[in-house]
Protein backbone atom coordinates (compact mmCIF):
# COMPACT_ATOMS: atom_id res chain seq x y z
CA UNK A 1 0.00 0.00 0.00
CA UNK A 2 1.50 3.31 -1.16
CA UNK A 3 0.91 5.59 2.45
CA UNK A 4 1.92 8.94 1.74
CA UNK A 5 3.77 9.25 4.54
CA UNK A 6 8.05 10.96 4.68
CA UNK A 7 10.71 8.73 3.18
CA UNK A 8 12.48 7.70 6.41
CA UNK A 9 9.09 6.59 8.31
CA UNK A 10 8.25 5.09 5.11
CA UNK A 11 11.27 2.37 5.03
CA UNK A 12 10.73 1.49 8.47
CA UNK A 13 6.68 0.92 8.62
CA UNK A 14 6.44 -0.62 5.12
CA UNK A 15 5.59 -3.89 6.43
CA UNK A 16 3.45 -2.11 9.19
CA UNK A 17 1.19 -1.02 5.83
CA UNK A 18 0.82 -4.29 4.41
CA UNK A 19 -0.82 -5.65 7.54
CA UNK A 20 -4.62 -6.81 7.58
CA UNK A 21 -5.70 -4.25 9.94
CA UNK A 22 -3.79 -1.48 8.30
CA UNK A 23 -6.18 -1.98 5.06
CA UNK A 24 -9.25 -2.42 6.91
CA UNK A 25 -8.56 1.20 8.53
CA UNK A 26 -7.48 3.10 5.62
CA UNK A 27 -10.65 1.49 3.98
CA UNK A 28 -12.32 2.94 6.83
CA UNK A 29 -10.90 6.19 7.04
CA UNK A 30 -11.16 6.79 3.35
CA UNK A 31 -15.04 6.14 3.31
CA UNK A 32 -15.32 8.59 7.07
CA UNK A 33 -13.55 10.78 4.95
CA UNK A 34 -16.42 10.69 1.77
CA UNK A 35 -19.24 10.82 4.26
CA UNK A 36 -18.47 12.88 7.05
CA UNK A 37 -16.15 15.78 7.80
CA UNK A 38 -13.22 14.63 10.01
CA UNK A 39 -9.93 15.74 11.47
CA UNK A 40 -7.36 16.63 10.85
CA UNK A 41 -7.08 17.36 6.92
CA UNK A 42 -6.31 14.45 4.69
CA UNK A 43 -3.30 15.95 3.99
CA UNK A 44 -2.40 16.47 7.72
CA UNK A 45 -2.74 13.03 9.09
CA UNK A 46 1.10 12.20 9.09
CA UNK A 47 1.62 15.70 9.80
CA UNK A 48 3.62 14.59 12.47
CA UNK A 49 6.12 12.55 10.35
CA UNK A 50 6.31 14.72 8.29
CA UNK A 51 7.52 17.73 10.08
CA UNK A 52 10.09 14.96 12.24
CA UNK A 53 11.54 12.35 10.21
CA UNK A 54 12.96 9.22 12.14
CA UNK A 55 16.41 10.08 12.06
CA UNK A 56 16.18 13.80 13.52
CA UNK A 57 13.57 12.39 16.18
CA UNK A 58 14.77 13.19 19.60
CA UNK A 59 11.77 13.60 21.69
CA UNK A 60 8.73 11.79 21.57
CA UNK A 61 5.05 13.27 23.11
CA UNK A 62 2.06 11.26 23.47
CA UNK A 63 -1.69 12.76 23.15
CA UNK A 64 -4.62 10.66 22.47
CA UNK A 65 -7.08 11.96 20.24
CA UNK A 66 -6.90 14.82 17.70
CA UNK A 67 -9.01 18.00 18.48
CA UNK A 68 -12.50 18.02 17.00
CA UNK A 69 -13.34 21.48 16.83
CA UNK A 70 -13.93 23.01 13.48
CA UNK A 71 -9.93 24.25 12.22
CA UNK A 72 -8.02 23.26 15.50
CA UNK A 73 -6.44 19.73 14.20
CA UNK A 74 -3.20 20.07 12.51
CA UNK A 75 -1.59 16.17 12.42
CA UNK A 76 0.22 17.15 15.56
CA UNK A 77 -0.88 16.29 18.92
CA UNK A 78 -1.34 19.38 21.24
CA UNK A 79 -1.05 21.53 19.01
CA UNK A 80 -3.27 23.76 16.93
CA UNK A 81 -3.71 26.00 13.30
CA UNK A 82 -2.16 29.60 13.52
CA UNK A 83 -4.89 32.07 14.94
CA UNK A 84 -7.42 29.13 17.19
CA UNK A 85 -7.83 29.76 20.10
CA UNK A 86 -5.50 27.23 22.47
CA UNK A 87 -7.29 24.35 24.26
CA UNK A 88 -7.11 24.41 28.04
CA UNK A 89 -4.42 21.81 27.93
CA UNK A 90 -2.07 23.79 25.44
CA UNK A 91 -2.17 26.63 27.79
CA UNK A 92 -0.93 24.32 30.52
CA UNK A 93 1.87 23.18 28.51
CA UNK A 94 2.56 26.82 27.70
CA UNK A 95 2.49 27.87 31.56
CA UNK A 96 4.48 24.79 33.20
CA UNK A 97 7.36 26.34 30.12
CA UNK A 98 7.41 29.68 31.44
CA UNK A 99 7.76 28.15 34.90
CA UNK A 100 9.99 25.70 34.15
CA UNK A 101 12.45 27.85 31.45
CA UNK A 102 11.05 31.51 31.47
CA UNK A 103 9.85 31.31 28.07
CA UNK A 104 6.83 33.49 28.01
CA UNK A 105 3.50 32.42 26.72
CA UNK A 106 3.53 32.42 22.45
CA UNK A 107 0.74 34.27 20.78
CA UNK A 108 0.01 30.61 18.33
CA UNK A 109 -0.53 27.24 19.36
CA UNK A 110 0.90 25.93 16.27
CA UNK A 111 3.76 23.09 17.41
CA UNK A 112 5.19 22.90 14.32
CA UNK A 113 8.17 24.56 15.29
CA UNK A 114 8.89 21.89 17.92
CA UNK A 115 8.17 19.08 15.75
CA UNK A 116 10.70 20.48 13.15
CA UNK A 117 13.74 20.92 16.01
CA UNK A 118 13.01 16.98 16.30
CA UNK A 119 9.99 16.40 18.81
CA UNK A 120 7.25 13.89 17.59
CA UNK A 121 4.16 14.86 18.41
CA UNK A 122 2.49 11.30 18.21
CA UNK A 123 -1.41 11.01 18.69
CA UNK A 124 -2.34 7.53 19.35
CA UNK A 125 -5.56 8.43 17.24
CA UNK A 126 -4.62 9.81 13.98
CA UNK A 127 -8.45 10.85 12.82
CA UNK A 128 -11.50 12.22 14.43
CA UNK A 129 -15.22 12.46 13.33
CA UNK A 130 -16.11 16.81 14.24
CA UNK A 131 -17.49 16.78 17.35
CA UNK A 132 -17.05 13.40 18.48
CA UNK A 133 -13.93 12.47 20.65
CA UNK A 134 -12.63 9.16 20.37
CA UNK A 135 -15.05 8.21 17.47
CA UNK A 136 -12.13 6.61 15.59
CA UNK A 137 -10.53 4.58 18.57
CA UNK A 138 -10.11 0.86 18.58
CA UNK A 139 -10.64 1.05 14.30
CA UNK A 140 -5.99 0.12 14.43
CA UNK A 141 -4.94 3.59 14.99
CA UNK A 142 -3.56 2.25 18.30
CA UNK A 143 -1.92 -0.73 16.88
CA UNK A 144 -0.40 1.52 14.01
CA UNK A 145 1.31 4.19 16.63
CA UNK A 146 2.36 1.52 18.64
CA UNK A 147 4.21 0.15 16.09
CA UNK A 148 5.76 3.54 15.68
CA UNK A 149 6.35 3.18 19.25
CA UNK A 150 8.34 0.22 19.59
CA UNK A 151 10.16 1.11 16.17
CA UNK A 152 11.85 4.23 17.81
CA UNK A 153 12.33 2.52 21.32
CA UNK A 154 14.21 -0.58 19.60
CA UNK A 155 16.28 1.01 16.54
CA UNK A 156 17.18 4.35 18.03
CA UNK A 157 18.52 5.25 21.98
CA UNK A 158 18.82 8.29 24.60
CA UNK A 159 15.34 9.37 23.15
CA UNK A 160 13.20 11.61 25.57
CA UNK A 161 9.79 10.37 26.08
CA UNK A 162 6.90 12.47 27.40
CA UNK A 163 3.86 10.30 28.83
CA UNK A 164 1.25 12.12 30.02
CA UNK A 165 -1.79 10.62 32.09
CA UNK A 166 -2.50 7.34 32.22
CA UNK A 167 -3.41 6.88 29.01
CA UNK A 168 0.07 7.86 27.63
CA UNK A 169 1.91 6.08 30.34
CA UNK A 170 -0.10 3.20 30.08
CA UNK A 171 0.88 3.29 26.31
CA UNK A 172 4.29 3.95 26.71
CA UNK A 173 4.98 0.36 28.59
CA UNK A 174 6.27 -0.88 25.33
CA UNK A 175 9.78 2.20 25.78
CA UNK A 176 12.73 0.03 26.54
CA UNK A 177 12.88 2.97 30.08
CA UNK A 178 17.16 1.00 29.74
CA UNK A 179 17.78 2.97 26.69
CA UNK A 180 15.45 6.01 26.96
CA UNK A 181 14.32 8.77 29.35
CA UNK A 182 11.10 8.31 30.26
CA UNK A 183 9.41 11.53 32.08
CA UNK A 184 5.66 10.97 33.55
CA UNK A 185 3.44 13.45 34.88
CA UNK A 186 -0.25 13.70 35.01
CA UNK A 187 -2.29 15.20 31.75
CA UNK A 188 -2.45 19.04 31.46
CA UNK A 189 -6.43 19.29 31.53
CA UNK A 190 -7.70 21.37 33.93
CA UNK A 191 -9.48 18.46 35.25
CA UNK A 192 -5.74 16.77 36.17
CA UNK A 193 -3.51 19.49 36.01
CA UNK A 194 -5.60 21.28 38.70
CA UNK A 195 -5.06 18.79 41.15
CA UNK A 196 -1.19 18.65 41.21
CA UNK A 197 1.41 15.97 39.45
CA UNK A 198 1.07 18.62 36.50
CA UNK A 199 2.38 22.16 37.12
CA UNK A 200 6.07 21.56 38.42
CA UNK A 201 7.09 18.88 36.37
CA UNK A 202 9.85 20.71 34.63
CA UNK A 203 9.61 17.62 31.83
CA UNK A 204 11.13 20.85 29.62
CA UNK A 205 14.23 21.34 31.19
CA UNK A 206 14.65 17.94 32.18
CA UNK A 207 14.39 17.13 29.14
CA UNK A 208 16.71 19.70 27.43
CA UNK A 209 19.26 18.68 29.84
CA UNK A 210 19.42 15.18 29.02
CA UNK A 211 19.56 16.16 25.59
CA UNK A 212 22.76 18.02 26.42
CA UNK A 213 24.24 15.80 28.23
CA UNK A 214 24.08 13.91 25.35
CA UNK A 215 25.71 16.28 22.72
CA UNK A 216 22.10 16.93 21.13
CA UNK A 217 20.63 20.41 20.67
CA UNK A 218 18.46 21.16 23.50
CA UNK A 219 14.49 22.33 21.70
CA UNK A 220 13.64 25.56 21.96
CA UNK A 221 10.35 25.07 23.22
């Protein structure tokens, strides 16, 4: 199956594409597609690949569903179109930063700029029906991005891993924690965040630091 997806992810999940339940959801997504509207854009849905290839990966986020607001999903999780208003949980990202490093609040959500310094921002759902969260879980998005998963936790090292909430944590089980760094806190939603294990996690600087240490370049985030 030709998945129009960058060069270097392409090589590596080839076999991924070929897979029963790989053709039974692009048959699915392709007719969700035709019949309803759903995010992100066609275009966008390896946005995230496509802005970090495998080889300048260095940091890897987890989110779980792509927004499903009309013009907020942009193939990267967390993040959002120039102009859109940021979701709750983007502003807590964007607050714990300016905590953690001083950076002060930017005026766009758009996380493009993180993704091209080398940060995957890794949904575990790649599609979304408008208005519906989760409408396209359990359809072998999950199986895909693990996959992805356990591709960059066995063929690459000193990655930094971001798992947020259970969800992403409980995900994440499949990171050899030997060869990676593996930082956990609890999801920025209000409805977490608010209750501590959020705000103080530094996972920025930590993260920069071990990238250092390291001889990487540290993200400007």
């Amino acid at each position: 199956m030709d998945v129009k997806i960058e060069e270097s992810w392409k090589k590596r999940l080839s076999a991924e594409f070929e897979k029963p339940y790989f053709g039974a959801l692009t048959d699915f997504v392709k007719q969700e597609y035709t019949t309803k509207q759903i995010f992100p854009p066609a275009k966008q849905i390896f946005n995230a690949f496509n802005h970090c290839t495998f080889d300048n990966c260095n940091v890897v986020i987890l989110g779980q569903d792509p927004y499903h607001g009309f013009g907020q999903a942009n193939g990267l999780c967390f993040s959002v179109n120039d102009g859109v208003r940021m979701p709750p949980s983007l502003l807590n990202i964007f607050k714990e930063i300016k905590e953690d490093l001083g950076i002060d609040i930017p005026k766009s959500g758009n996380l493009e700029r993180w993704a091209d310094q080398g940060v995957l921002l890794l949904n575990a759902t790649l599609t979304v029906e408008a208005g519906q969260a989760g409408s396209h879980q359990n359809k072998g998005w999950e199986t895909f991005t693990n996959a992805v998963i356990k591709c960059l936790s066995d063929e690459k090292k000193d990655l930094v891993f971001m798992l947020w909430g259970k969800y992403a944590q409980d995900k994440g089980k499949i990171i050899d924690e030997n060869k990676h760094h593996v930082l956990k806190a609890k999801h920025p939603s209000p409805m977490a965040a608010n209750y501590g294990g959020w705000f103080g996690c530094k996972h920025f600087s930590q993260a920069n630091d071990y990238l250092s240490q390291r001889g990487l370049k540290p993200i400007i985030w």
